[in-house]
Protein backbone atom coordinates (compact mmCIF):
# COMPACT_ATOMS: atom_id res chain seq x y z
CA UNK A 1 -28.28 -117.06 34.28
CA UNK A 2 -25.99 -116.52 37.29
CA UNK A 3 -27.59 -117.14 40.58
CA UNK A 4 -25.88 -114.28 43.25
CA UNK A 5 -26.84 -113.36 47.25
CA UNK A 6 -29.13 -110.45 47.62
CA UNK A 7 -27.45 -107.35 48.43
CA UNK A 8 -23.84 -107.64 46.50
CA UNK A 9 -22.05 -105.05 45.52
CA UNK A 10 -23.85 -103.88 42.18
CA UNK A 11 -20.66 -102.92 40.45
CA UNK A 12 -18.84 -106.37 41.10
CA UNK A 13 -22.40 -108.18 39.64
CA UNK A 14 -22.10 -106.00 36.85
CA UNK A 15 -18.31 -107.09 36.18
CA UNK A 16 -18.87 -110.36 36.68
CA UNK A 17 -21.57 -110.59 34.09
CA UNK A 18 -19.81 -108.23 31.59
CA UNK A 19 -16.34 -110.49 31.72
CA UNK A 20 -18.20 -113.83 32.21
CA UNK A 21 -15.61 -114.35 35.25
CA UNK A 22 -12.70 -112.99 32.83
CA UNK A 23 -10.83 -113.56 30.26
CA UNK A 24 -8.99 -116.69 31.27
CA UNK A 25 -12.34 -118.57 32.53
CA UNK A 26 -14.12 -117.36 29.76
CA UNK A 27 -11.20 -119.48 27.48
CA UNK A 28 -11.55 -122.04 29.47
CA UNK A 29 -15.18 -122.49 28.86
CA UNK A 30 -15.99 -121.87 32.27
CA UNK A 31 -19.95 -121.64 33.18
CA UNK A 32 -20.82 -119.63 36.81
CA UNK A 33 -23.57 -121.47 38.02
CA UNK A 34 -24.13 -119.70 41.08
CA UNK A 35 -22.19 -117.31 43.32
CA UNK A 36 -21.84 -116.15 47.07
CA UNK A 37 -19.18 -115.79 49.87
CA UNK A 38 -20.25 -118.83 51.58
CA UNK A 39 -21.10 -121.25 48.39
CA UNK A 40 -20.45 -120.86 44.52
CA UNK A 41 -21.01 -123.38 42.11
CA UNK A 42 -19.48 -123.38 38.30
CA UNK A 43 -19.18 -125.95 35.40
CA UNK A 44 -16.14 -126.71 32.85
CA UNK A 45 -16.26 -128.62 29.61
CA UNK A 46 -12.97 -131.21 29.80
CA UNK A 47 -12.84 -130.33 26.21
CA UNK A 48 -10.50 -127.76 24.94
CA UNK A 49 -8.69 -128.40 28.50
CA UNK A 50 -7.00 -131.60 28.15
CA UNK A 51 -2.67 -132.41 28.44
CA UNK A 52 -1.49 -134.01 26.29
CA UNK A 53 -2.36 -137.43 27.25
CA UNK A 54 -5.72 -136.61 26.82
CA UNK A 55 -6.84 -136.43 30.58
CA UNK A 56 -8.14 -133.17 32.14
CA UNK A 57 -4.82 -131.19 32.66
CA UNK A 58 -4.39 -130.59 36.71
CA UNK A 59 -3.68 -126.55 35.95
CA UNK A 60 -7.34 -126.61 34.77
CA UNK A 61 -8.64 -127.95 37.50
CA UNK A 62 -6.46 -125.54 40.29
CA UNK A 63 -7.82 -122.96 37.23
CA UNK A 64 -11.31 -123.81 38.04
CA UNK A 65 -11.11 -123.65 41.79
CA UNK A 66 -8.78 -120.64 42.04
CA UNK A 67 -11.37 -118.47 39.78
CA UNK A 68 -14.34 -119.20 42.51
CA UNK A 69 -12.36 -119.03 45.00
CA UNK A 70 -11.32 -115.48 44.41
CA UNK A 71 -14.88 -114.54 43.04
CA UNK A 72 -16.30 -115.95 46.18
CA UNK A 73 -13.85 -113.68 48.59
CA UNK A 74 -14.16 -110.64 46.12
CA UNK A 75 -18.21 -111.14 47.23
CA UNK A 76 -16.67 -111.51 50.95
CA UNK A 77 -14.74 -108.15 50.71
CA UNK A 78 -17.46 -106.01 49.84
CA UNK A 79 -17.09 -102.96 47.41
CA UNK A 80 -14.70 -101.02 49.60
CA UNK A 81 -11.78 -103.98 49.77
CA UNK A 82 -10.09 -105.96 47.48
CA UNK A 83 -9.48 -109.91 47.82
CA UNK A 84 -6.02 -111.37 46.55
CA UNK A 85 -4.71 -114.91 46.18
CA UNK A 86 -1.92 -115.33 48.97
CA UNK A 87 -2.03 -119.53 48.90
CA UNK A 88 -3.67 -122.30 47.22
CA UNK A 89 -3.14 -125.88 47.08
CA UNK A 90 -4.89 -128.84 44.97
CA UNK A 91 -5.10 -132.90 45.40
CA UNK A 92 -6.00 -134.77 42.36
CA UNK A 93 -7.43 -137.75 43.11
CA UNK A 94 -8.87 -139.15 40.11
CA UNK A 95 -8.53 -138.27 36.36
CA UNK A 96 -11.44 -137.70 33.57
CA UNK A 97 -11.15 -137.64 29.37
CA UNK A 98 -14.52 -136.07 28.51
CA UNK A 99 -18.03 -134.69 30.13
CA UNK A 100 -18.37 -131.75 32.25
CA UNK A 101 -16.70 -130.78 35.53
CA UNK A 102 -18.70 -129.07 38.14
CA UNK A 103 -16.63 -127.07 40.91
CA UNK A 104 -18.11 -126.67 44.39
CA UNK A 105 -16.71 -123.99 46.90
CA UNK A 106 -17.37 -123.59 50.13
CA UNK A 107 -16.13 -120.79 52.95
CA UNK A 108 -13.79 -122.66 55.56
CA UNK A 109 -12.97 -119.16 57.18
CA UNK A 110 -14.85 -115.39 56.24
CA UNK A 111 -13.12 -112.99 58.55
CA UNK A 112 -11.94 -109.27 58.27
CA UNK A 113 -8.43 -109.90 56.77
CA UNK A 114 -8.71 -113.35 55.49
CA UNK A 115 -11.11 -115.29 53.60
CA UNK A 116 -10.56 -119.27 52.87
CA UNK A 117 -12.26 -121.67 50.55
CA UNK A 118 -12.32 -125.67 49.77
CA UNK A 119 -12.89 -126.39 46.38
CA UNK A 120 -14.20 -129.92 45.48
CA UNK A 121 -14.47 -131.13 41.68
CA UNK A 122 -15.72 -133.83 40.38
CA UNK A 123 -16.91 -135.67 37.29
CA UNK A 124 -20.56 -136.00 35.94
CA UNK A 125 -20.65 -138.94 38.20
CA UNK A 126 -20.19 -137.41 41.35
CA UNK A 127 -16.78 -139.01 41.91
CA UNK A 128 -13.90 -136.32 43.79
CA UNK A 129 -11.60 -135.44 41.36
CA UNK A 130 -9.80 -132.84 42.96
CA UNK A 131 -9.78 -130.79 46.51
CA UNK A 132 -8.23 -127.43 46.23
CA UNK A 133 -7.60 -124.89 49.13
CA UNK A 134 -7.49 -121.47 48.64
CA UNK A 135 -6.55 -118.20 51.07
CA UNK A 136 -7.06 -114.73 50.11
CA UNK A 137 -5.97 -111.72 51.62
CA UNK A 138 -8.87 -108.88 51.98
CA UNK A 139 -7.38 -105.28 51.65
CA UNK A 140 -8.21 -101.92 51.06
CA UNK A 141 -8.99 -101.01 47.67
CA UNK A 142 -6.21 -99.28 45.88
CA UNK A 143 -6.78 -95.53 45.19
């Protein structure tokens, strides 16, 4: 079960749930463990998501980070805006074969036009995997 703030827009809970965080993070085996504007939490199986040298592949992890990230600004924009991806950038530090990831994303910036997130990942020991930055642009909702 999905852990989200009080008081979120109803119809974006209701998406969420429906579309397990979409179609790409749903292939990807992502879990949402828990999200808000100011903190979201998901896990990823390093199964299924391997390069071909068997370690994690990076694109999963900026995969990972770039879906909370833009579910934790869509929660920042409210029902009446939209949040888009405008920037994101990812350090890989270390490298994993198996296990679980678990993504951690925390608000750097919540304002009216932009929203910006660090996204830390790391193994089932705790060890940094991967730091990922991501901006998004809060608009007005398309009619």
């Amino acid at each position: 079960m999905i852990e989200f703030p009080e008081g979120m827009d109803p119809e974006l809970v209701k998406r969420l749930i429906e579309t397990e965080g979409g179609e790409l993070a749903r292939k990807m085996g992502i879990q949402l463990v828990s999200l808000g504007a100011e903190l979201s939490v998901a896990r990823m199986p390093v199964e299924g998501n391997r390069q071909v040298v068997g370690l994690l592949h990076g694109g999963a992890h900026v995969v990972l980070a770039e879906s909370l990230g833009s579910m934790s600004s869509a929660i920042h924009a409210g029902p009446d805006k939209i949040a888009v991806g405008i920037e994101i950038n990812a350090t890989h530090s270390l490298s994993v074969t198996e296990g679980m990831v678990e993504a951690t994303c925390e608000a750097l910036v919540l304002g009216r036009t932009l929203a910006t997130h660090q996204i830390t990942i790391r193994d089932e020991e705790g060890r940094r995997l991967s730091t990922v930055r991501m901006t998004n642009y809060i608009k007005d909702r398309p009619a």
